[in-house]
Protein backbone atom coordinates (compact mmCIF):
# COMPACT_ATOMS: atom_id res chain seq x y z
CA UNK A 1 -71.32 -0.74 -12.86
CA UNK A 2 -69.98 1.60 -15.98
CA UNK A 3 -70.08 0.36 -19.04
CA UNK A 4 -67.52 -1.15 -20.87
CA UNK A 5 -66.61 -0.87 -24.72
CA UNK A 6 -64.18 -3.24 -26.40
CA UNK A 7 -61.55 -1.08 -28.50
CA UNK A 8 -59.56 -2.62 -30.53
CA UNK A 9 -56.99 -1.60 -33.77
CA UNK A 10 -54.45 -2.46 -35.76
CA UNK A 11 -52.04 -0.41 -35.82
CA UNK A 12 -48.51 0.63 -37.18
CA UNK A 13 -45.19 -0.59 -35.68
CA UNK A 14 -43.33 2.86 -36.37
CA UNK A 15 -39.71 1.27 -35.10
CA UNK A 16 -37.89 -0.92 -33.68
CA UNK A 17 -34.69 0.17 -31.47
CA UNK A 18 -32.09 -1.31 -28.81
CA UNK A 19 -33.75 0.88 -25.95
CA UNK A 20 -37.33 2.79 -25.55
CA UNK A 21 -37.62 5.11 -22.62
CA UNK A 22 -40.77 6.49 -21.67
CA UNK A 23 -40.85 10.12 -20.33
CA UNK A 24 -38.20 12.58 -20.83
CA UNK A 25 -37.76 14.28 -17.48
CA UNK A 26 -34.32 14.20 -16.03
CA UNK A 27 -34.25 10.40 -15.49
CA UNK A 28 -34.95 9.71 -19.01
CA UNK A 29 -32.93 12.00 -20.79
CA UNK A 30 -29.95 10.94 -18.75
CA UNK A 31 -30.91 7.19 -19.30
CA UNK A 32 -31.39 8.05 -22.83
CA UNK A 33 -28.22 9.76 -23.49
CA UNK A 34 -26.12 7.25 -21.42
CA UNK A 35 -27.36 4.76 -23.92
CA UNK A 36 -27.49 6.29 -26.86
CA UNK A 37 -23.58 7.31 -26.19
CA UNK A 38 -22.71 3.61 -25.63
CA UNK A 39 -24.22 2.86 -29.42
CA UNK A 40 -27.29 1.76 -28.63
CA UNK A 41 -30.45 2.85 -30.95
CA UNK A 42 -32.74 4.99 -28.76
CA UNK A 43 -36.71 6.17 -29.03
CA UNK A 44 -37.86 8.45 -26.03
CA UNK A 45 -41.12 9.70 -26.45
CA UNK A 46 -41.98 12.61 -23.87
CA UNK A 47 -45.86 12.93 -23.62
CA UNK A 48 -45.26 16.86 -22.79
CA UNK A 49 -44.05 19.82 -25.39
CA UNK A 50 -40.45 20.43 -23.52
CA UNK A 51 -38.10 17.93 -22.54
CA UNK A 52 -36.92 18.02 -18.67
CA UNK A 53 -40.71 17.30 -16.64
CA UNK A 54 -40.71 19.35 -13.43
CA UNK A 55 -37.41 21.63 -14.14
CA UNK A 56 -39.06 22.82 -17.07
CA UNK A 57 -42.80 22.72 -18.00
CA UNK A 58 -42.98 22.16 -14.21
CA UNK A 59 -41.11 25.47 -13.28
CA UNK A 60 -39.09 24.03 -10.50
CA UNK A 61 -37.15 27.11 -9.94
CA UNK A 62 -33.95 25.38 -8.79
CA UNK A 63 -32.17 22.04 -8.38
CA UNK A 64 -31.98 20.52 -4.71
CA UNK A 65 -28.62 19.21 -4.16
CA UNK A 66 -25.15 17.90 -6.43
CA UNK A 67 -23.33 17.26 -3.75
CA UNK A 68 -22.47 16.02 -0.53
CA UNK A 69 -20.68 19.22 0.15
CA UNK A 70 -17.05 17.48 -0.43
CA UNK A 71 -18.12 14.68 -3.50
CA UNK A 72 -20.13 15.55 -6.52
CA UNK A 73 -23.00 13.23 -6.17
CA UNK A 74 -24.47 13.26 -9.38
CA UNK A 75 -21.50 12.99 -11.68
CA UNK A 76 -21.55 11.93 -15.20
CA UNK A 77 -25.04 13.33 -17.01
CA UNK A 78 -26.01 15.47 -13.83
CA UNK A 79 -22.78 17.68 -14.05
CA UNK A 80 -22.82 17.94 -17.61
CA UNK A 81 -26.61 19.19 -17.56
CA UNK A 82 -25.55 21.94 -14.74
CA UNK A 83 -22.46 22.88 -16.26
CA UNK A 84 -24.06 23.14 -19.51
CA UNK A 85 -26.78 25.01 -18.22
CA UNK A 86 -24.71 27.48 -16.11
CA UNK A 87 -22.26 28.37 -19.89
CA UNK A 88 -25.43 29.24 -21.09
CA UNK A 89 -26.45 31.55 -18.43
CA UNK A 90 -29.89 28.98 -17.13
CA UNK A 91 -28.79 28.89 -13.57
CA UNK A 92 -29.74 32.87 -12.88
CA UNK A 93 -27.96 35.77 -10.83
CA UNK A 94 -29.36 34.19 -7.59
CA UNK A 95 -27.60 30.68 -7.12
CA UNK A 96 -25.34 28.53 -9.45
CA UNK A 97 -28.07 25.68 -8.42
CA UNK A 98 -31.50 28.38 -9.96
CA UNK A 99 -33.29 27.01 -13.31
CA UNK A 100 -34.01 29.55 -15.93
CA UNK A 101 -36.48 26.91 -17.26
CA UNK A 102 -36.20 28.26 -21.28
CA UNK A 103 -32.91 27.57 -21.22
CA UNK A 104 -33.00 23.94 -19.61
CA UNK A 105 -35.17 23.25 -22.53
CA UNK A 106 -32.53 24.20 -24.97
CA UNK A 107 -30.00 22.68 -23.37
CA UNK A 108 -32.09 19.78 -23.01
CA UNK A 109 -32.75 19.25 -26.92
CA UNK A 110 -29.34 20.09 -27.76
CA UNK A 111 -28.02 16.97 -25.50
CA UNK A 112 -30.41 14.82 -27.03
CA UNK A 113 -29.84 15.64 -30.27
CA UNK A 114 -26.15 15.78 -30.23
CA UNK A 115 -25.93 11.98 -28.83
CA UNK A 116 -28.76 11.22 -31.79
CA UNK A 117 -31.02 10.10 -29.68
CA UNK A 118 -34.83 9.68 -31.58
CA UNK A 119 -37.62 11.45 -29.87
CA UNK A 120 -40.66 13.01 -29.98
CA UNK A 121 -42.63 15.36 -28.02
CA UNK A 122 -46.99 15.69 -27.57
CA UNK A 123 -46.52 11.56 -27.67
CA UNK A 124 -48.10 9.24 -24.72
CA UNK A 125 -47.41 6.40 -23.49
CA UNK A 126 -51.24 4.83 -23.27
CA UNK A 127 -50.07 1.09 -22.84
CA UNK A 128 -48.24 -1.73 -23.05
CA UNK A 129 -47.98 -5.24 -24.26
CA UNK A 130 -46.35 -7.50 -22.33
CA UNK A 131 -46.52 -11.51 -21.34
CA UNK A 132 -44.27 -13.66 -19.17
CA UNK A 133 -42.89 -11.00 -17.84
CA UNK A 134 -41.32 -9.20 -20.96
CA UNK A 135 -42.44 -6.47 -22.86
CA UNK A 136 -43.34 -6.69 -26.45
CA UNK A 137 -43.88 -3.07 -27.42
CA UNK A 138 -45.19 0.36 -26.20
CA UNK A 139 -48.16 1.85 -27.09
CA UNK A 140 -48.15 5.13 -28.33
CA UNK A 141 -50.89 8.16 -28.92
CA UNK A 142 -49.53 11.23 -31.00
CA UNK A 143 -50.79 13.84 -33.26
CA UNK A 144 -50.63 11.19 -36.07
CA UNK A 145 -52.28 8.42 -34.16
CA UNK A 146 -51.69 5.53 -32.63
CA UNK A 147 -48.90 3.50 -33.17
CA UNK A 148 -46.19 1.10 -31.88
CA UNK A 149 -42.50 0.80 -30.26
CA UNK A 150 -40.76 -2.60 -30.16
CA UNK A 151 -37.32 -2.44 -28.48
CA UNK A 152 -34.66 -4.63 -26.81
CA UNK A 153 -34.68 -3.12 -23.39
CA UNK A 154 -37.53 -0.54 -22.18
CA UNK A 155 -37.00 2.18 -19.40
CA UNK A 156 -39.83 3.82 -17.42
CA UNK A 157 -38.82 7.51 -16.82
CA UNK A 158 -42.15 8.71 -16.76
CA UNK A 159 -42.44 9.78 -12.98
CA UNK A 160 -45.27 7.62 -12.53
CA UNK A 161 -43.84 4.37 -12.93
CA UNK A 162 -47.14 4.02 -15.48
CA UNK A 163 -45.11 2.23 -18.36
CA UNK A 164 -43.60 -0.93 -15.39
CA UNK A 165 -47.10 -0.93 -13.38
CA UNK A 166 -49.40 -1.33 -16.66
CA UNK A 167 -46.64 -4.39 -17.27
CA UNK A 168 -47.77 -6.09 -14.04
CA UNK A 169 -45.00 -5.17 -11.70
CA UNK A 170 -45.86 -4.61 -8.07
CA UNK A 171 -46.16 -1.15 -6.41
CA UNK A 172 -46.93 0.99 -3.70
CA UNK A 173 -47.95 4.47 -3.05
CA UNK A 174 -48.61 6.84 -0.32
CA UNK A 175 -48.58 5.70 3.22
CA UNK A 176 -50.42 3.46 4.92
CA UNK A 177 -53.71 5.44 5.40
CA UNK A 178 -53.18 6.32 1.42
CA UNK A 179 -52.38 9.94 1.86
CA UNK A 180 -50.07 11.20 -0.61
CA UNK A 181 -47.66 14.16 -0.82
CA UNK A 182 -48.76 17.46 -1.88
CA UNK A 183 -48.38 19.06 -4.98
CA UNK A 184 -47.74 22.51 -5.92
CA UNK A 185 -47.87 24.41 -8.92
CA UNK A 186 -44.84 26.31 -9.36
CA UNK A 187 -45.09 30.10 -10.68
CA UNK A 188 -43.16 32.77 -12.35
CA UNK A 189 -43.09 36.53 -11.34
CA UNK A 190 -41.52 39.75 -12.45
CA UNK A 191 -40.93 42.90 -11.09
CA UNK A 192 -39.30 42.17 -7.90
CA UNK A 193 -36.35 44.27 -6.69
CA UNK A 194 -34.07 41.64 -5.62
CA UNK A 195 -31.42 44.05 -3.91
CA UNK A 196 -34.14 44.85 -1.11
CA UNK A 197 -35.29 42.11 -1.03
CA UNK A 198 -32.04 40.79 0.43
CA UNK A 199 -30.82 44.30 2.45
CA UNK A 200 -34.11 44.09 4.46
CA UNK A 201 -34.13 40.11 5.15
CA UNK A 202 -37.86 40.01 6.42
CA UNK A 203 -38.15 36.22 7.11
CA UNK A 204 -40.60 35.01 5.34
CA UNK A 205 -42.37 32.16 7.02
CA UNK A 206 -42.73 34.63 10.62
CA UNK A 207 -43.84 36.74 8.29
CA UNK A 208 -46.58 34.51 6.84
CA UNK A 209 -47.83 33.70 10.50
CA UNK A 210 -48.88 37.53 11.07
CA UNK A 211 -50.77 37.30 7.14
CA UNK A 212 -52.80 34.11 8.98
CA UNK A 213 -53.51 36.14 11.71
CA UNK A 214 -54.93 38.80 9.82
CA UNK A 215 -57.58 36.53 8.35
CA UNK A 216 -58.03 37.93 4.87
CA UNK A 217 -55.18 37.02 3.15
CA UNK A 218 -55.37 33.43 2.72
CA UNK A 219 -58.39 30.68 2.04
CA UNK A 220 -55.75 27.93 3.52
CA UNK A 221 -53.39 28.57 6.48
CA UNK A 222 -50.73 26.26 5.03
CA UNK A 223 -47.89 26.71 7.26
CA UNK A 224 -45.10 24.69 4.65
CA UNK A 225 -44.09 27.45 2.50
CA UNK A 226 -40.73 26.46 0.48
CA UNK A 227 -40.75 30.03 -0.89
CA UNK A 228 -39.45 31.90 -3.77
CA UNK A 229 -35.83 31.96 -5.89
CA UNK A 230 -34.01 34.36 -7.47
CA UNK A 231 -33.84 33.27 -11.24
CA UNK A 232 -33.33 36.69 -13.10
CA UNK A 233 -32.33 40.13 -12.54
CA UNK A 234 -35.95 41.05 -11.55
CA UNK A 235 -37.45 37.44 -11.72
CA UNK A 236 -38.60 35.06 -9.42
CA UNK A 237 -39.91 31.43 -9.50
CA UNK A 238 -42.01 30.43 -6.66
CA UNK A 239 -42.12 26.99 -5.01
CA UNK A 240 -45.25 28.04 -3.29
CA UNK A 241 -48.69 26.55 -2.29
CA UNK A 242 -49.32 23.15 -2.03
CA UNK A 243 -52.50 21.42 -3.62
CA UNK A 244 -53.98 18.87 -1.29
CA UNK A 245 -54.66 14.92 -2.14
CA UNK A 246 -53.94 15.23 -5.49
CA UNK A 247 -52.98 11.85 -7.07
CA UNK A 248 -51.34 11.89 -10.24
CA UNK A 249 -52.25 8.86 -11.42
CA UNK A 250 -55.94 9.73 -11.99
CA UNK A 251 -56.30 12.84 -14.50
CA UNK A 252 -59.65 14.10 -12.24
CA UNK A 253 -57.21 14.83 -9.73
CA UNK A 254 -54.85 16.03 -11.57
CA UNK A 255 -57.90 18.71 -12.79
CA UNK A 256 -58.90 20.00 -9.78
CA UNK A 257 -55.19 20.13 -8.56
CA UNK A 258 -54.28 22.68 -11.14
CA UNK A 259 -57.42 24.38 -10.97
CA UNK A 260 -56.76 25.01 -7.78
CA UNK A 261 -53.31 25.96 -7.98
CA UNK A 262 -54.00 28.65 -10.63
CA UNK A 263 -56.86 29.97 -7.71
CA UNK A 264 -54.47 30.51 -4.74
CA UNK A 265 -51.95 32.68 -6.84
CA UNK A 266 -53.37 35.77 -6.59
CA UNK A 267 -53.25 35.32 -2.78
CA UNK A 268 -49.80 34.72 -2.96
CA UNK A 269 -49.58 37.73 -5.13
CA UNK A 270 -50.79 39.81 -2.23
CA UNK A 271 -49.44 38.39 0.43
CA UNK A 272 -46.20 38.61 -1.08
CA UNK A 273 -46.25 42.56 -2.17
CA UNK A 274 -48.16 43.71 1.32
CA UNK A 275 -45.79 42.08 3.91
CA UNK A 276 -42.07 41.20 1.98
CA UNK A 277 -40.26 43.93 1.18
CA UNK A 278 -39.09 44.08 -2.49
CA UNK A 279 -42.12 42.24 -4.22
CA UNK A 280 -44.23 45.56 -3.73
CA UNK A 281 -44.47 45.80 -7.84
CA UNK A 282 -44.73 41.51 -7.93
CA UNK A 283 -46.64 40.58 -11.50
CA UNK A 284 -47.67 36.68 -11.92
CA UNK A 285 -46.06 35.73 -15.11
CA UNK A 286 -46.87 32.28 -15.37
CA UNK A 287 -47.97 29.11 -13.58
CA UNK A 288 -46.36 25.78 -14.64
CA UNK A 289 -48.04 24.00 -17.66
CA UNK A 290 -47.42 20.83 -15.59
CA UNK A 291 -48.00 20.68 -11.75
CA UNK A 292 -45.22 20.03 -9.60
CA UNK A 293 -45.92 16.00 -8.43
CA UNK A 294 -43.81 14.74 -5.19
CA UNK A 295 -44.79 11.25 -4.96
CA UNK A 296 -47.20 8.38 -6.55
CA UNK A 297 -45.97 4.98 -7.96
CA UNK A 298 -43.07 3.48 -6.30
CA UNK A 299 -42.61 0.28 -8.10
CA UNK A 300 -41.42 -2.70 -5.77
CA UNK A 301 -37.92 -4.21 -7.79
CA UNK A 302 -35.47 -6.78 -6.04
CA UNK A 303 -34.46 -4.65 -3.46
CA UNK A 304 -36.99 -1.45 -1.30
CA UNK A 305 -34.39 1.15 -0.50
CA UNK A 306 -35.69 2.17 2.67
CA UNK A 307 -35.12 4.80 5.95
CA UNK A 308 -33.08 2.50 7.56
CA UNK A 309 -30.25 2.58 4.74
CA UNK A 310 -31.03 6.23 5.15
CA UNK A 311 -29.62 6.59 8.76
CA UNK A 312 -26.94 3.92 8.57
CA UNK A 313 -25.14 6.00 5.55
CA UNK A 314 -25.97 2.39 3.70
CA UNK A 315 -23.42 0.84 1.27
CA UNK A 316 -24.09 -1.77 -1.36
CA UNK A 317 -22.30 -4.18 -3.08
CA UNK A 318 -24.04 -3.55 -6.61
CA UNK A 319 -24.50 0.42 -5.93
CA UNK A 320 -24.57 2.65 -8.70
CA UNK A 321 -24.39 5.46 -7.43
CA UNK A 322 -24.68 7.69 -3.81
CA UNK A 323 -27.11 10.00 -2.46
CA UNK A 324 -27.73 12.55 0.20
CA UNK A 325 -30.85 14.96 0.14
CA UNK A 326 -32.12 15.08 3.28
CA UNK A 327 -35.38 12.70 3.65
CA UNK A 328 -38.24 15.76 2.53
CA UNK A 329 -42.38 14.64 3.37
CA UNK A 330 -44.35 17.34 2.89
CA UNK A 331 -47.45 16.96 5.19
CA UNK A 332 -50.51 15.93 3.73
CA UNK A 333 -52.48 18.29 5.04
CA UNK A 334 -52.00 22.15 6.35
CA UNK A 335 -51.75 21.28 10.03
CA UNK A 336 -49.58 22.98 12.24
CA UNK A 337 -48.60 19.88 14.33
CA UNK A 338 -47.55 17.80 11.05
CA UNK A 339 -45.54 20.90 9.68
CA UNK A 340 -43.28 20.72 13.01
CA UNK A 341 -42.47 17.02 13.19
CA UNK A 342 -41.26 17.78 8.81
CA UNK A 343 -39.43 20.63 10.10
CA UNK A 344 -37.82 18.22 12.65
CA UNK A 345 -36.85 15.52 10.41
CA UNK A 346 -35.73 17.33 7.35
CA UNK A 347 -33.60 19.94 9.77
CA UNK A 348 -32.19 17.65 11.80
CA UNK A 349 -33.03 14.11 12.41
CA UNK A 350 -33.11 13.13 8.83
CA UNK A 351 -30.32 15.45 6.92
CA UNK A 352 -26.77 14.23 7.04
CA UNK A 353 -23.71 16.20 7.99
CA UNK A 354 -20.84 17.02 5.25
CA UNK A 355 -19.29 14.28 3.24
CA UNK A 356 -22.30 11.58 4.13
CA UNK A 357 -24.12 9.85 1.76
CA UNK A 358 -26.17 6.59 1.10
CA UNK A 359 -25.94 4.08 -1.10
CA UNK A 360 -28.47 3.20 -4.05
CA UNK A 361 -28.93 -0.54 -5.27
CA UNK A 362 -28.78 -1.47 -8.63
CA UNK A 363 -31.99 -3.65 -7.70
CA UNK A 364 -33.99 -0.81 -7.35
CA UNK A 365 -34.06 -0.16 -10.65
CA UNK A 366 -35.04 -3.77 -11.60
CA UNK A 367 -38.85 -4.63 -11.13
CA UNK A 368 -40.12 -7.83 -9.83
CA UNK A 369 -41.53 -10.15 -12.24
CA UNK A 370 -39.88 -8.26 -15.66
CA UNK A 371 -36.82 -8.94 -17.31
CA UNK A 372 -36.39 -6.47 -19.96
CA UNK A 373 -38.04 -3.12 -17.87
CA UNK A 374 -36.15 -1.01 -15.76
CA UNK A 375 -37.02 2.26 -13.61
CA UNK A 376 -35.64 5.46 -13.03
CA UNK A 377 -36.69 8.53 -10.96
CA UNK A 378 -39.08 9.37 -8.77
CA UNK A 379 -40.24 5.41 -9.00
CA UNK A 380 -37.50 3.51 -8.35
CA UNK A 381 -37.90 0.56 -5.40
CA UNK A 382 -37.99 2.40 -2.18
CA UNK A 383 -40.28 3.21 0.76
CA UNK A 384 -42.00 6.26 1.32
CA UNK A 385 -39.28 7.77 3.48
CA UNK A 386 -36.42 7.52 1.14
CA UNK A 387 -38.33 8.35 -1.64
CA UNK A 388 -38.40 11.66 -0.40
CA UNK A 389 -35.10 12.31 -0.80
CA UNK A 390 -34.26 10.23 -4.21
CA UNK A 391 -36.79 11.64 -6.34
CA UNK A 392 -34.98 15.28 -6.97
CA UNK A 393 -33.45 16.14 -10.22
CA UNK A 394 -30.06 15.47 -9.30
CA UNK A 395 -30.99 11.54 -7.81
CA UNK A 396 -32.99 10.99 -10.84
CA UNK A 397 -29.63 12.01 -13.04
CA UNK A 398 -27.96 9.21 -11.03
CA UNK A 399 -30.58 6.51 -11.62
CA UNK A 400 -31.40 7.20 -15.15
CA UNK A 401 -27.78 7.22 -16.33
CA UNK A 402 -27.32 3.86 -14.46
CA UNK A 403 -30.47 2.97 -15.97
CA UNK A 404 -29.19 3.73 -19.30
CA UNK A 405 -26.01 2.13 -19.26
CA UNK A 406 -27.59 -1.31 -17.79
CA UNK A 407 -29.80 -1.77 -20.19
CA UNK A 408 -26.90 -1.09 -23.38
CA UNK A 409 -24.65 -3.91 -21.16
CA UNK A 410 -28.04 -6.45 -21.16
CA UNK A 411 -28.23 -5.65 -25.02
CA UNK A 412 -24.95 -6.18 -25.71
CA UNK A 413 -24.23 -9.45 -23.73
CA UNK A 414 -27.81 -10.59 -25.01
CA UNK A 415 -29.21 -11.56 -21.39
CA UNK A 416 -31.64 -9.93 -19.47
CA UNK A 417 -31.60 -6.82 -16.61
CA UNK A 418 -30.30 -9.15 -14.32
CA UNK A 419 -27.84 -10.92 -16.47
CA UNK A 420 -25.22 -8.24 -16.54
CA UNK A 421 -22.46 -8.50 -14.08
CA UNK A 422 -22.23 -5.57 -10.83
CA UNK A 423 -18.46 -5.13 -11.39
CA UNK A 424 -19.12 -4.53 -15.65
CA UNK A 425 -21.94 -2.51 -14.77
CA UNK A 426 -19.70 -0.26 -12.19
CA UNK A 427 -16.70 0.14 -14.18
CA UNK A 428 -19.24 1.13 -17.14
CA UNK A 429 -20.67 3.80 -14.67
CA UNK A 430 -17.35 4.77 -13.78
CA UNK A 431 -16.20 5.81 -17.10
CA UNK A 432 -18.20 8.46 -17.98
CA UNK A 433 -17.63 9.84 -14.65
CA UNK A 434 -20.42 8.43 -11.90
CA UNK A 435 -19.14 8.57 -8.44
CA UNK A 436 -18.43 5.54 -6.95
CA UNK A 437 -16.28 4.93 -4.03
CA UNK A 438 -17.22 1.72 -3.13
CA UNK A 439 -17.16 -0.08 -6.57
């Protein structure tokens, strides 16, 4: 048994504010800005030195999709932060969807800043304190200490779903053997000539069957290879390698996960400038200063989106908002057979045809047993199969605007998350331009 030391301090209630939102990936920001635009006071505290989580300290060299291919999705925050980013030249030569990551940051603080939204970067969320169901105040470590955040409303943008678990609501995560999705540390890398690249078209993943069979390329045979993006004129960002049983929620694994990420690039390094035409010159630029996480929390709310509303093109009577990524499980381990049946579902059996779309439940962002908590991202309510597809940038745009504008409705009415009405909440979404057919 490990010893145990009682800690305890008094220390400084720094503010008090209408909403606190912990984390400032996409989720956040948008729920952040969506409040901070209806009046509301705002704190966001970002435990990272960039705003925007996996599209920018993460490297995430492109969005997945806006769109259903006839309806922009992820209207209201998500096509202002694409629009913005593609004025300022962030979404690279290669696609209108790429992310030149230093200029998502900028874009980033100048949102934030322009709605007047207070935040702070390098600042942790280490706690909570809550009772009957209600948060009191979040628990903060920065530079300057510790010290408190008492607010009206609190959102948990932070990925993780750490700030609505350490307040007692439910959760799951993995699947039922408690195998998780992979992670990968994305990369940046210079020196590729893109114009050969694309006049030879070598396919890549036959390609990275004959580097297997050679035997000396790579220490894993991982056949799930998402690949690389054009995000300059000689630039690349890689999506590449995948780092095995990490769990995010425990900072040993998180260790070794990045430790082992930063090992396999020089593998990919030589793989890439011996057998794809183009990347003969490739030069490793820089690895992501946070590792690329696909799945860990999913906090249970009122309602588990799950694979069934996936394949019945689901609609809701308090939706607010639609989505349609195809569902996207990245094996848990490099095994041939597992990479086939992915291939299978997120080719055919679970991607939807033009124009389709599911529905996503305001009572996913609601967790059981709080009143005044609500979640956005990656851990919203669902089940492992749709949370592959909802936890992109773009779906997390949709839930933390929603997110945001619930909790300024709860504030202003002076109920509780689930006091507000569906139709109020809709017509609130549907204002600053969230797509909603069905409202």
């Amino acid at each position: 048994m490990s010893e145990k030391l009682s800690f305890c301090r008094s220390i400084p209630v720094r503010q008090h504010v209408n909403v606190f939102v912990a984390g400032g990936g996409p989720a956040g920001i948008a729920a952040a800005l969506t409040a901070a635009r209806q009046g509301q006071s705002v704190f966001l505290a970002e435990g990272h030195t960039a705003l925007g989580g996996m599209g920018t300290a993460g490297l995430v060299p492109v969005f997945m999709t806006f769109s259903d291919g006839i309806n922009f999705l992820a209207d209201g925050i998500g096509r202002e932060v694409l629009e913005r980013l593609q004025t300022a030249g962030g979404t690279g030569p290669g696609s209108r969807q790429a992310i030149r990551a230093e200029v998502l940051k900028r874009v980033y603080d100048s949102m934030l800043l322009g709605a007047g939204v207070d935040f702070t970067l390098q600042t942790q969320l280490i706690g909570v304190e809550a009772a009957s169901g209600s948060v009191s105040a979040a628990i903060l470590a920065a530079k300057s200490g510790l010290f408190a955040v008492t607010a009206d409303m609190y959102i948990d943008g932070t990925g993780d779903g750490d700030l609505a678990a350490w307040a007692g609501a439910p959760f799951d995560k993995g699947d039922g053997e408690g195998d998780l999705m992979p992670g990968t540390l994305c990369s940046l890398w210079s020196s590729v000539d893109w114009e050969k690249r694309k006049a030879t078209g070598v396919n890549v993943q036959e390609t990275l069957y004959k580097a297997f069979e050679a035997g000396d390329v790579f220490t894993t045979c991982d056949p799930h290879h998402p690949g690389m993006w054009q995000v300059g004129n000689s630039v690349s960002g890689g999506n590449i390698g995948h780092t095995f049983g990490v769990d995010s929620t425990d900072e040993r694994s998180l260790t070794e996960a990045l430790i082992s990420g930063r090992r396999m690039m020089p593998e990919f390094e030589r793989f890439y400038r011996e057998y794809i035409p183009g990347f003969e010159d490739l030069e490793l630029t820089a690895t992501g200063s946070l590792l690329g996480v696909r799945e860990s929390r999913r906090i249970t709310g009122d309602y588990v989106l799950d694979v069934d509303d996936f394949k019945r093109r689901a609609v809701f009577e308090d939706e607010i908002g639609r989505y349609c990524y195809p569902v996207d499980i990245h094996p848990s381990k490099p095994d041939p057979t597992e990479y086939a049946k992915f291939e299978k579902e997120f080719r055919e059996s679970l991607r939807y045809k033009r124009g389709e779309s599911y529905g996503i439940p305001y009572r996913t962002l609601t967790p059981k047993g709080l009143s005044n908590v609500l979640v956005a991202g990656r851990c919203v309510s669902s089940d492992r199969a749709i949370q592959g597809s909802i936890r992109v940038m773009p779906g997390c745009y949709i839930t933390g605007q929603a997110a945001g504008m619930a909790a300024s409705l709860a504030i202003n009415a002076q109920t509780d998350t689930r006091g507000i009405g569906t139709g109020e909440l809709q017509a609130a979404l549907a204002g600053i331009g969230a797509y909603l057919p069905n409202a």
